[in-house]
Protein backbone atom coordinates (compact mmCIF):
# COMPACT_ATOMS: atom_id res chain seq x y z
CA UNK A 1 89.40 76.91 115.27
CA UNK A 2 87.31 79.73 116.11
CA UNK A 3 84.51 79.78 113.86
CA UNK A 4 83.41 78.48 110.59
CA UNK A 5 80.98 80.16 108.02
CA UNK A 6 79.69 79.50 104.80
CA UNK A 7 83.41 79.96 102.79
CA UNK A 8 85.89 79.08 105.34
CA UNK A 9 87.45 78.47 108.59
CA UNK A 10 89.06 81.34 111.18
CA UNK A 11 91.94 79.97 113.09
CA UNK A 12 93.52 81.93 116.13
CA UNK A 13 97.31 81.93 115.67
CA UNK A 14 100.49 83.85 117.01
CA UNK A 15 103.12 85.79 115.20
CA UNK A 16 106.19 85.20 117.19
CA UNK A 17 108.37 87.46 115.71
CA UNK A 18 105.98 90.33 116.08
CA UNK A 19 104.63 88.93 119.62
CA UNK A 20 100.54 89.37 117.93
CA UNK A 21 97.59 86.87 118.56
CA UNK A 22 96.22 86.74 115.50
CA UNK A 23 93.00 85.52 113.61
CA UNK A 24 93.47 83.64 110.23
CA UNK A 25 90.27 82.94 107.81
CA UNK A 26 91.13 80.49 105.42
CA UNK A 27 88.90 80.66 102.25
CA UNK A 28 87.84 77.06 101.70
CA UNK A 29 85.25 77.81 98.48
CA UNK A 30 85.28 79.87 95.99
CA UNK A 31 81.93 80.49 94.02
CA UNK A 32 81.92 82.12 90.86
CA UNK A 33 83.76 85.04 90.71
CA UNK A 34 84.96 85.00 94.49
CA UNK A 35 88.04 86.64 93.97
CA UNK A 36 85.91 89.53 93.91
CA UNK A 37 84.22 89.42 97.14
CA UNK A 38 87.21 88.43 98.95
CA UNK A 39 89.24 91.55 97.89
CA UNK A 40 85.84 93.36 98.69
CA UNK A 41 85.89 91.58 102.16
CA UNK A 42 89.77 92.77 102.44
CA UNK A 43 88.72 96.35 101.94
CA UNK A 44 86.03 96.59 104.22
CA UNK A 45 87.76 94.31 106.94
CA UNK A 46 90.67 96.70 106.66
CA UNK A 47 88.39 99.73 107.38
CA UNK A 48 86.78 98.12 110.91
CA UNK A 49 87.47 99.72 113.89
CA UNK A 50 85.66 98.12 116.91
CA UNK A 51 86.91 96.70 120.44
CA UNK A 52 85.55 93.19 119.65
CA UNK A 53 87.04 93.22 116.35
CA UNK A 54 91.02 92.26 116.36
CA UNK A 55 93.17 94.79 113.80
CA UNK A 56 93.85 93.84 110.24
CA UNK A 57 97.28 93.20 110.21
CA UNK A 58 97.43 92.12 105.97
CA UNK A 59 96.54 89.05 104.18
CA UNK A 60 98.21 86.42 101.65
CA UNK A 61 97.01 83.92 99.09
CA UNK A 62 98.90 80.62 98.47
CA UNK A 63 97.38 78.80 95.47
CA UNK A 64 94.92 76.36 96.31
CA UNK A 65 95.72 75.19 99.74
């Protein structure tokens, strides 16, 4: 794990066939209409360019776990 906030966890991982570290935030609660602010969170995540940010590679949603 490398961090935690107030919705979820980020995990560092590695993509093997693509040879990629990796950072995965899993979403653990969803308030209201969170949906929402997670696609919001996509978009602007998507849009970051900075040296101590890693690149958005994409994203995935697997029901409830």
């Amino acid at each position: 794990m490398v961090g935690r906030g107030g919705f979820g966890v980020v995990y560092r991982g590695h993509l093997k066939l693509l040879g990629r570290q990796v950072a995965v935030k899993k979403i653990l609660k969803v308030i209201g209409d969170g949906h929402k602010g997670f696609f919001a969170e996509v978009s602007t995540i998507s849009e970051a360019k900075h040296k101590n940010l890693v690149k958005f590679f994409g994203w995935c949603c697997r029901g409830r776990s």
